[in-house]
N, C-alpha and C. Protein backbone atom coordinates (compact mmCIF):
# COMPACT_ATOMS: atom_id res chain seq x y z
N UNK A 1 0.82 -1.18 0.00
CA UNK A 1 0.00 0.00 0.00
C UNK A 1 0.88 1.26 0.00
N UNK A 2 1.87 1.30 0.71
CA UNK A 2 2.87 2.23 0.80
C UNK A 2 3.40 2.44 -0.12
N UNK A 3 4.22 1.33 -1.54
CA UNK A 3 4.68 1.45 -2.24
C UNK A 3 3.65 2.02 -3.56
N UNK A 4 2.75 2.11 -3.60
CA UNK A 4 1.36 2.05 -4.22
C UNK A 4 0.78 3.37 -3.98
N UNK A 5 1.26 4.09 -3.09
CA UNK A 5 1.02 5.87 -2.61
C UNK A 5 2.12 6.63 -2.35
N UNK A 6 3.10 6.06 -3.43
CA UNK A 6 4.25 6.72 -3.76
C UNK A 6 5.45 6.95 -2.46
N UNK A 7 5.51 5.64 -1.79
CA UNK A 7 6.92 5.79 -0.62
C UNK A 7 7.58 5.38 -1.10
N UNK A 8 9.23 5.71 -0.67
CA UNK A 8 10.65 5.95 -1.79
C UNK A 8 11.08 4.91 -0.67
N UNK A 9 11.21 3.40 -1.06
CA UNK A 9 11.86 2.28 -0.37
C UNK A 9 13.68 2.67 -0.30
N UNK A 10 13.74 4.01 -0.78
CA UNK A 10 15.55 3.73 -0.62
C UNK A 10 15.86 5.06 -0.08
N UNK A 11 14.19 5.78 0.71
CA UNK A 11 14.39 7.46 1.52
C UNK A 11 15.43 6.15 2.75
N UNK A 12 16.54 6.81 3.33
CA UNK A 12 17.27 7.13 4.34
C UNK A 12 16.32 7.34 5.54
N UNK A 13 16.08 6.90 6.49
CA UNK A 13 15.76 7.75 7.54
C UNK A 13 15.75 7.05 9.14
N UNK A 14 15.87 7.70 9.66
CA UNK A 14 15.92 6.42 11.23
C UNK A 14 16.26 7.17 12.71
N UNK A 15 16.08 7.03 13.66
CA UNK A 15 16.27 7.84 15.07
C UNK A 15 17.70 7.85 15.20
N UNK A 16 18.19 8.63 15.72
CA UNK A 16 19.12 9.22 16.45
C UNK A 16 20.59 8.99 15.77
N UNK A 17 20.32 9.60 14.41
CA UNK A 17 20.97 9.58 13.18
C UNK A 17 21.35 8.08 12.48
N UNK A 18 20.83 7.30 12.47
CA UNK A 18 21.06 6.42 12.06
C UNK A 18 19.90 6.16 10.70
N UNK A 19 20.70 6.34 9.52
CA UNK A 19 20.64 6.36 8.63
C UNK A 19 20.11 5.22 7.46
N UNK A 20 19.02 4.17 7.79
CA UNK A 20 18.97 3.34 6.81
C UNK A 20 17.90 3.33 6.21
N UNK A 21 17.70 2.46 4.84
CA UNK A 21 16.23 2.58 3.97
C UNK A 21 15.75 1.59 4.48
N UNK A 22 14.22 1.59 3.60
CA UNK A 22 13.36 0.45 4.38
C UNK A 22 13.92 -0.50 3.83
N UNK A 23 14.33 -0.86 2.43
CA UNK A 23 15.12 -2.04 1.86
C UNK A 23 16.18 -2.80 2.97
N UNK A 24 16.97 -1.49 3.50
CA UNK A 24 18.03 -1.91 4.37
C UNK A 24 17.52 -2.99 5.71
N UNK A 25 16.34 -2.54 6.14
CA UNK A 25 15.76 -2.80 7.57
C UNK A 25 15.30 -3.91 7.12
N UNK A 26 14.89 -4.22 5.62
CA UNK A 26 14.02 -5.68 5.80
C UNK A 26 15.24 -6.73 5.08
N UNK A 27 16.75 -6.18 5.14
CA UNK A 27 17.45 -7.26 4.58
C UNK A 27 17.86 -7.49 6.23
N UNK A 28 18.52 -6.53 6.69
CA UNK A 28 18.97 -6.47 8.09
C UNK A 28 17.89 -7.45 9.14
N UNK A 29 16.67 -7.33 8.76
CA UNK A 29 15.72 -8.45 9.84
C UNK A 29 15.29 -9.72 9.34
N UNK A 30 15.88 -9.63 7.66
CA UNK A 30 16.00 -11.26 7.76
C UNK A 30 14.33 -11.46 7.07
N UNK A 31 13.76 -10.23 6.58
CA UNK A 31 12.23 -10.20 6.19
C UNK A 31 12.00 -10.68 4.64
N UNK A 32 12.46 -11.83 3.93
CA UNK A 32 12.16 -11.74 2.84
C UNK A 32 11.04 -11.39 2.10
N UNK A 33 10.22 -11.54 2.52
CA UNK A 33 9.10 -11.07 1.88
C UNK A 33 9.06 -9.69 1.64
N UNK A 34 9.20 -8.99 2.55
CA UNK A 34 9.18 -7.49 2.30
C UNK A 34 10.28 -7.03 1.30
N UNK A 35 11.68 -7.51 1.38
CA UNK A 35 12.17 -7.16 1.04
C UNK A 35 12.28 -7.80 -0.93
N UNK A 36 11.44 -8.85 -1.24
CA UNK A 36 11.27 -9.02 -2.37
C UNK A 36 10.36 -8.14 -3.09
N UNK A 37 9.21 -7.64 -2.42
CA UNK A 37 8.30 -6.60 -3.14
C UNK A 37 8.74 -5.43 -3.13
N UNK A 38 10.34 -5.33 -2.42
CA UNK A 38 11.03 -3.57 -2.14
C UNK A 38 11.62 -4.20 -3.76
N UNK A 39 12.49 -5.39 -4.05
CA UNK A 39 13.19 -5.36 -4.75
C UNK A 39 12.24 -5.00 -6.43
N UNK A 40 11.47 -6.20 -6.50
CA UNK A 40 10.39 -6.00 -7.54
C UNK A 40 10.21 -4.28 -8.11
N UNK A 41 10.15 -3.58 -6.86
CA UNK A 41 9.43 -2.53 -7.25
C UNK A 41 10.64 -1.62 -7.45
N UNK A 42 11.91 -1.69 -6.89
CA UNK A 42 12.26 -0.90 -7.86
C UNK A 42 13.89 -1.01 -8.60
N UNK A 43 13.77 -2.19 -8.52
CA UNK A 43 15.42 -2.89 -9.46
C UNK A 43 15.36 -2.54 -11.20
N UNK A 44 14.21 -2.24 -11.57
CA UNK A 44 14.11 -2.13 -12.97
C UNK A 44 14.55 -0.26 -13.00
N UNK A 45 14.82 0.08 -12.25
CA UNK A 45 15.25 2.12 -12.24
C UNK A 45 16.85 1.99 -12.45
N UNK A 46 17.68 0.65 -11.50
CA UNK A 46 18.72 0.69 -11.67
C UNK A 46 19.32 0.86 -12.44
N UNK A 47 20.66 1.29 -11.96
CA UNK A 47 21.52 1.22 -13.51
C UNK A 47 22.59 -0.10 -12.95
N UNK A 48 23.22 -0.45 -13.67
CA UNK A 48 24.61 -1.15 -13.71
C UNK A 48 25.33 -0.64 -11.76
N UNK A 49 26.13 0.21 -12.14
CA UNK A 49 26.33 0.64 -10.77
C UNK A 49 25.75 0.95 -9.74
N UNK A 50 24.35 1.58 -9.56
CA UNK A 50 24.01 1.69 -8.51
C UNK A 50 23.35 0.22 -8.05
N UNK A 51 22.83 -0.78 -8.93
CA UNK A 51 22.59 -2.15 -8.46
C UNK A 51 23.15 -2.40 -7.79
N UNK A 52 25.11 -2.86 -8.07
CA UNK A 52 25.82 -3.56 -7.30
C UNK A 52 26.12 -2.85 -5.89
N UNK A 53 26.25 -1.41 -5.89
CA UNK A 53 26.30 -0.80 -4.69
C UNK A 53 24.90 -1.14 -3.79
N UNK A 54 23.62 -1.04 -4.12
CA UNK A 54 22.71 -1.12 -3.01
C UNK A 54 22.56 -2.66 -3.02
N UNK A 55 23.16 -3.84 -4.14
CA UNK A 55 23.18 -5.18 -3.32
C UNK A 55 24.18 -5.08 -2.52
N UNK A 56 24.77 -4.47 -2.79
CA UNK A 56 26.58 -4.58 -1.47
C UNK A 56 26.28 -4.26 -0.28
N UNK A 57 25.10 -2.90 -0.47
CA UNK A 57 24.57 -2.31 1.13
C UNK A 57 23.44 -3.46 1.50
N UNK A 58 23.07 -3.92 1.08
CA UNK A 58 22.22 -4.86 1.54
C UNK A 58 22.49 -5.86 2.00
N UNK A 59 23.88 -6.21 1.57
CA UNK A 59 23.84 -7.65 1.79
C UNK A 59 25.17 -7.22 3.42
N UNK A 60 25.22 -6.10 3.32
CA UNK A 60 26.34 -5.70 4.44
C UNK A 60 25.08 -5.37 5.59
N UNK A 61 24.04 -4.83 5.05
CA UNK A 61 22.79 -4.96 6.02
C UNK A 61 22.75 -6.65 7.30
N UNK A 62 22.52 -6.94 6.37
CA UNK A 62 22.74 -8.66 6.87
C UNK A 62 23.92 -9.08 7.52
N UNK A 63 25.17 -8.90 6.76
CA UNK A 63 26.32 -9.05 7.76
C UNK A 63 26.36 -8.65 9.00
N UNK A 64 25.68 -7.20 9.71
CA UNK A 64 25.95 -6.55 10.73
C UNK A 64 24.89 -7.18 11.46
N UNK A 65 23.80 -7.89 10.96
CA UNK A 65 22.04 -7.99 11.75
C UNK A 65 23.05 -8.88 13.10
N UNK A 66 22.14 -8.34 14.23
CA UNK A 66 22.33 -9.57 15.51
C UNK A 66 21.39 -10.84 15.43
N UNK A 67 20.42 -10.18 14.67
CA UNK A 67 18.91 -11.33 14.09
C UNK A 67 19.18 -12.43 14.44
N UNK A 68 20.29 -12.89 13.56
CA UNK A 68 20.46 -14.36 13.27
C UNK A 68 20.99 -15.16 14.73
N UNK A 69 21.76 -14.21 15.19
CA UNK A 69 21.85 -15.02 16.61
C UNK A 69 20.69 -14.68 17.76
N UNK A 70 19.83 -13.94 17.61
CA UNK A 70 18.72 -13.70 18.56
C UNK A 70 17.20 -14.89 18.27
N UNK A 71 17.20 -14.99 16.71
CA UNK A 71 16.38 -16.00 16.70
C UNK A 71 17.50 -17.20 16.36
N UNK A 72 18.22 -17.65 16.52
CA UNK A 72 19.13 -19.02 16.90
C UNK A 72 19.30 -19.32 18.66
N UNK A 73 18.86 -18.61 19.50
CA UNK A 73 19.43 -18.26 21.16
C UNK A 73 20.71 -18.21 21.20
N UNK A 74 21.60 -18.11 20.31
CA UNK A 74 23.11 -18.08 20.32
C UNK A 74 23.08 -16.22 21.31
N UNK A 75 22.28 -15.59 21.21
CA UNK A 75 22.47 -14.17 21.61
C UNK A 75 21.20 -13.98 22.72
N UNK A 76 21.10 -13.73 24.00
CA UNK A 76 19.72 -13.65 25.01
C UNK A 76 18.89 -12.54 23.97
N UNK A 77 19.33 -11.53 23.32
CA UNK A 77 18.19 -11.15 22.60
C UNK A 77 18.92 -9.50 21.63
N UNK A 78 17.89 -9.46 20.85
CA UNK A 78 18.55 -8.04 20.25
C UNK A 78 18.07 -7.00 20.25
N UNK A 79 18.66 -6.10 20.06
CA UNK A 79 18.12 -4.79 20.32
C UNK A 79 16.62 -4.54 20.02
N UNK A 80 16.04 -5.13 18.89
CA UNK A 80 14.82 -4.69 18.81
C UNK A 80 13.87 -5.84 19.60
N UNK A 81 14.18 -6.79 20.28
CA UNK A 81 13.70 -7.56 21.32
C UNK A 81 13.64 -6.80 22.59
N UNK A 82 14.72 -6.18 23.03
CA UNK A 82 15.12 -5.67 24.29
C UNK A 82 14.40 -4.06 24.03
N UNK A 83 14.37 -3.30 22.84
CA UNK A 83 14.13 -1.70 23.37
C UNK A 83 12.70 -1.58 22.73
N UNK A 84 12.01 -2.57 21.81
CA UNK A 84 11.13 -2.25 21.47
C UNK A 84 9.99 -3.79 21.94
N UNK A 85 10.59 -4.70 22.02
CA UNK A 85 9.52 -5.46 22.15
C UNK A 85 8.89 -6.39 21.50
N UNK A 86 9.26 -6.23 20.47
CA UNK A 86 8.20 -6.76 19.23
C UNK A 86 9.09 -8.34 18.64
N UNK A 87 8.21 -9.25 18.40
CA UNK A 87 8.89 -10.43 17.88
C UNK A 87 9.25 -10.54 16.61
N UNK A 88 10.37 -11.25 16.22
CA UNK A 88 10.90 -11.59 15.11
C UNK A 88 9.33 -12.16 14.13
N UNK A 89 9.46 -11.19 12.75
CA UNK A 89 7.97 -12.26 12.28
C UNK A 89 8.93 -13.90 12.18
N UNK A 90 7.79 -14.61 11.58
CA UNK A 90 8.20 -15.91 12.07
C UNK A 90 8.63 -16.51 10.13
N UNK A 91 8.42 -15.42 9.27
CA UNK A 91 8.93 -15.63 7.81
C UNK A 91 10.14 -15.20 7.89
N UNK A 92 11.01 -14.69 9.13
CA UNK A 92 12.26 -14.80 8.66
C UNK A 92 13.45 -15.76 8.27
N UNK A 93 14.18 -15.19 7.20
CA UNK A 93 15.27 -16.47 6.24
C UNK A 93 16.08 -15.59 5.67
N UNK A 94 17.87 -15.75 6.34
CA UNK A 94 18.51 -15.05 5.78
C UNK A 94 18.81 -16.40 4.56
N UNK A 95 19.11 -17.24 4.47
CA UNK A 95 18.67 -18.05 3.99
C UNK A 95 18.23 -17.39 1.43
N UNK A 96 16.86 -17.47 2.33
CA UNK A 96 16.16 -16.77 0.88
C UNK A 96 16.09 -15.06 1.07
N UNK A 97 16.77 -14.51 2.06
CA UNK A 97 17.34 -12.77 1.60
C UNK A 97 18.56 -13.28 0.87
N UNK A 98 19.31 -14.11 0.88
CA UNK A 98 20.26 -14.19 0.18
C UNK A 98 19.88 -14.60 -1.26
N UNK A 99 19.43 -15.44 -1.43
CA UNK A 99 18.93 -15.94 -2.56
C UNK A 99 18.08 -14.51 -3.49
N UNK A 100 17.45 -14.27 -3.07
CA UNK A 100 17.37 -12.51 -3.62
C UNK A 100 18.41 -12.14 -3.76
N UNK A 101 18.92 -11.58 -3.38
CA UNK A 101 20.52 -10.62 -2.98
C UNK A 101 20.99 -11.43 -4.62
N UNK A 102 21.25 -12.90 -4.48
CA UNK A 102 21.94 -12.98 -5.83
C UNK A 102 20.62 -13.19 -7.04
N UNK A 103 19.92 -13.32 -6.97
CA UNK A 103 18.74 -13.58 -7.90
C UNK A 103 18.96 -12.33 -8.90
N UNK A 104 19.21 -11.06 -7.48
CA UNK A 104 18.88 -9.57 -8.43
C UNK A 104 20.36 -8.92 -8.96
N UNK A 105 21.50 -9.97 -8.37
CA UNK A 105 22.62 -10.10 -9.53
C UNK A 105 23.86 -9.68 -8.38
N UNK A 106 23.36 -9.68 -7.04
CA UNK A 106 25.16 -9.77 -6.00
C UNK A 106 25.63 -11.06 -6.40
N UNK A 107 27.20 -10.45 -6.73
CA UNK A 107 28.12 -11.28 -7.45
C UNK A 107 29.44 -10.91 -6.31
N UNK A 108 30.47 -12.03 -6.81
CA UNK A 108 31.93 -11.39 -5.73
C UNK A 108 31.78 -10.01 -6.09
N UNK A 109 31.31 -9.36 -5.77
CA UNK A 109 31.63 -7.64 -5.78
C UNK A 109 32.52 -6.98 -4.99
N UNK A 110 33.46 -6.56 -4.97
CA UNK A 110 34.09 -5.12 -4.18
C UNK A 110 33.21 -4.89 -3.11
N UNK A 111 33.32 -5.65 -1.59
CA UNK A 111 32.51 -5.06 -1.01
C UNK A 111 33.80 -4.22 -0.01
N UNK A 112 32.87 -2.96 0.49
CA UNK A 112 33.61 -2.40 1.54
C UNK A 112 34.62 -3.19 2.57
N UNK A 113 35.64 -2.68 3.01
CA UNK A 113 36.20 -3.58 3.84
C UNK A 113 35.51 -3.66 5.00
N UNK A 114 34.56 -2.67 5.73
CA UNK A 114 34.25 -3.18 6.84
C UNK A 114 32.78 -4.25 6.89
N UNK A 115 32.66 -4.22 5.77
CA UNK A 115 32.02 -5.49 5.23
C UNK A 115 32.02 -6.60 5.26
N UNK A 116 33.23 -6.20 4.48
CA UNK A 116 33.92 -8.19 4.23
C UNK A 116 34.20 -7.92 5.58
N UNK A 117 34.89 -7.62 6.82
CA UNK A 117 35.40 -8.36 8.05
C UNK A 117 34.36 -8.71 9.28
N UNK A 118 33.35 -7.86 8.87
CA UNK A 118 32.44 -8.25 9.69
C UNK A 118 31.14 -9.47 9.40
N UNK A 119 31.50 -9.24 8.00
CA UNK A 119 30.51 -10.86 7.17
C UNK A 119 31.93 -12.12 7.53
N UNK A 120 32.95 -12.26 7.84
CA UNK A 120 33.23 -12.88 7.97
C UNK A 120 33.24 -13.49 9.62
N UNK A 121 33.31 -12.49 10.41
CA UNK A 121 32.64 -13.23 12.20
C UNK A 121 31.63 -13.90 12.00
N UNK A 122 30.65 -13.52 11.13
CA UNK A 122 28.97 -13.83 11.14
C UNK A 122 29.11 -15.42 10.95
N UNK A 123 28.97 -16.16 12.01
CA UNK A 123 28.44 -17.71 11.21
C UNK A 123 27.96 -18.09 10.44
N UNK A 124 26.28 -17.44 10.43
CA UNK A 124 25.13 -17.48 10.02
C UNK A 124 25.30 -16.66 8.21
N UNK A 125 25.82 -15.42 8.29
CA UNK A 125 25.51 -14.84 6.82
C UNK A 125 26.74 -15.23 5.93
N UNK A 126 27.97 -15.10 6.55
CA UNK A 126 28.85 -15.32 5.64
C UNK A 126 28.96 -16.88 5.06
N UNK A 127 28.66 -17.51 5.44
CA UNK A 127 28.70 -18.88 5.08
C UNK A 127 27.49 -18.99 3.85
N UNK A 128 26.27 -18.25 3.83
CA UNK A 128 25.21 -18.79 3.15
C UNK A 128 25.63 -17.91 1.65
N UNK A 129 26.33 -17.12 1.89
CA UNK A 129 26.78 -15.87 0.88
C UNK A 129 27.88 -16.74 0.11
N UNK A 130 28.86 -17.48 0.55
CA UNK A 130 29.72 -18.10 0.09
C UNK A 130 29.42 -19.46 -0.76
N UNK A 131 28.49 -19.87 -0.19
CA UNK A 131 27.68 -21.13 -0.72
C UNK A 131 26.81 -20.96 -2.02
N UNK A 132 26.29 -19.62 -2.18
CA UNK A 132 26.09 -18.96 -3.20
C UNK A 132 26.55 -18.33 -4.28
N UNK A 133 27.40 -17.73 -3.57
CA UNK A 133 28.62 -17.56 -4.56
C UNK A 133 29.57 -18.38 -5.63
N UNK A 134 29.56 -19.62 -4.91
CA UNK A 134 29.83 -21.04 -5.07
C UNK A 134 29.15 -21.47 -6.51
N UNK A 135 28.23 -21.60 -5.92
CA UNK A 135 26.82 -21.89 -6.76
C UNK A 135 26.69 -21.49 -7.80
N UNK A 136 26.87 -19.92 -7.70
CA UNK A 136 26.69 -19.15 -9.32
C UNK A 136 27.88 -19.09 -10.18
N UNK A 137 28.69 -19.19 -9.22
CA UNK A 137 30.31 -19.60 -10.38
C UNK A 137 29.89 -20.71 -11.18
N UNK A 138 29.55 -22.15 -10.57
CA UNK A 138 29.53 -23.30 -11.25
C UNK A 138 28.08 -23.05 -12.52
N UNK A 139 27.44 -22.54 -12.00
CA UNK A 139 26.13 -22.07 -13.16
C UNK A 139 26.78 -21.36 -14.30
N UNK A 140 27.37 -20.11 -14.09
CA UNK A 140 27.58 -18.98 -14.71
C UNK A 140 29.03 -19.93 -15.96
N UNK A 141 30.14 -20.79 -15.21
CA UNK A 141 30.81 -21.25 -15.61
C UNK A 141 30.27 -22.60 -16.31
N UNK A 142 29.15 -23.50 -16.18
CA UNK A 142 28.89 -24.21 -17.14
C UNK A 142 28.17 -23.73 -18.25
N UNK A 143 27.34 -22.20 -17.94
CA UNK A 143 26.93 -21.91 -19.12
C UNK A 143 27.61 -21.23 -20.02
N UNK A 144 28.75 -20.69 -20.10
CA UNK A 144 29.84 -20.06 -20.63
C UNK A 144 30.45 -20.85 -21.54
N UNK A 145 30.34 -22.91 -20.80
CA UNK A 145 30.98 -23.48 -21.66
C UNK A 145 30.31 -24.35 -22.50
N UNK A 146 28.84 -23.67 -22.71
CA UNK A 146 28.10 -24.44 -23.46
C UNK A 146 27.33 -25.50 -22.88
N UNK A 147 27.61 -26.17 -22.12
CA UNK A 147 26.49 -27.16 -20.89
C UNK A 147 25.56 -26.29 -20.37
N UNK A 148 24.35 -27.05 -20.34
CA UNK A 148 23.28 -26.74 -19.15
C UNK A 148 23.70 -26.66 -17.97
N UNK A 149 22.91 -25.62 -17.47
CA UNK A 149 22.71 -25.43 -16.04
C UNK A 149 22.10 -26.81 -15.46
N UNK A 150 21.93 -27.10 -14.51
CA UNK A 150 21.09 -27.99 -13.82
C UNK A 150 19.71 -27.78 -13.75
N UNK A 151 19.13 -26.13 -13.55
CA UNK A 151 17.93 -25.79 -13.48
C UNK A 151 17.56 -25.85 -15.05
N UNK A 152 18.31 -25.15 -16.05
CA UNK A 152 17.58 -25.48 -16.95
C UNK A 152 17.01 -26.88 -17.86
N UNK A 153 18.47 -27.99 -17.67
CA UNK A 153 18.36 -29.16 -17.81
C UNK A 153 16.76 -29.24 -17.46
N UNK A 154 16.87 -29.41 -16.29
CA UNK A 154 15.30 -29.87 -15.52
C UNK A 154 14.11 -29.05 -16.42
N UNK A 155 14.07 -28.00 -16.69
CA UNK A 155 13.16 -27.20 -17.31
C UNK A 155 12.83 -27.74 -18.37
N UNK A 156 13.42 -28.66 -19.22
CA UNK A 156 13.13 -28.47 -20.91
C UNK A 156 12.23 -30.19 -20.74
């Protein structure tokens, strides 16, 4: 409805200067859903560069989330457990935010360094990012050499 009465999924805005879009907040909580109808609606404006930069911020969204250890109990709870209250919805999957993230074309990109070092503490994100990454090499590299993909195999 919001997106539908003209709200800008990539306005900046947040308390006590903290600076993120709504895109950012629903990669950061792990919300795929939301964050597939942010992407839908407005990945077709992109250009070339600003794509890979707001998948880079997005997917660095995720690197920093405490999420993943607050709904794992690896963490007693996270900030938005503790100052606001409210429960994790229960569709969260960094999981399939990732799978977006590369669907809409994050590739090894140049990410910031404080990026890469902090996706690499993460148990939870850096591993599913790598596994993906993985993934689309062997796709991207069998179709380059003329073999089917696996998905398309199956398709025909």
């Amino acid at each position: 409805a919001l997106l539908r009465a003209g709200a800008d999924p990539m306005a900046s805005s947040g308390p006590g200067g903290v600076a993120r879009t709504p895109m950012e907040m629903a990669a950061e909580q792990g919300n795929h859903l939301q964050l597939a109808a942010l992407l839908a609606h407005c990945a077709e404006s992109w250009t070339e560069q600003s794509k890979r930069a707001i998948l880079a911020k997005l997917y660095g969204a995720c690197a920093v989330s405490s999420v993943p250890f607050c709904i794992s109990s690896r963490q007693p709870s996270c900030t938005r457990c503790v100052q606001q209250g409210l429960p994790h919805s229960r569709d969260v999957s960094f999981a399939k935010v990732m799978d977006l993230l590369f669907q809409y074309g994050l590739r090894d990109i140049k990410l910031p360094k404080w990026i890469q070092q902090t996706a690499k503490r993460n148990p939870y994100i850096h591993p599913l990012y790598l596994q993906r990454l993985k993934s689309s090499a062997a796709k991207d590299g069998s179709q380059t050499q003329g073999h089917a993909s696996p998905s398309s195999a199956t398709a025909k």
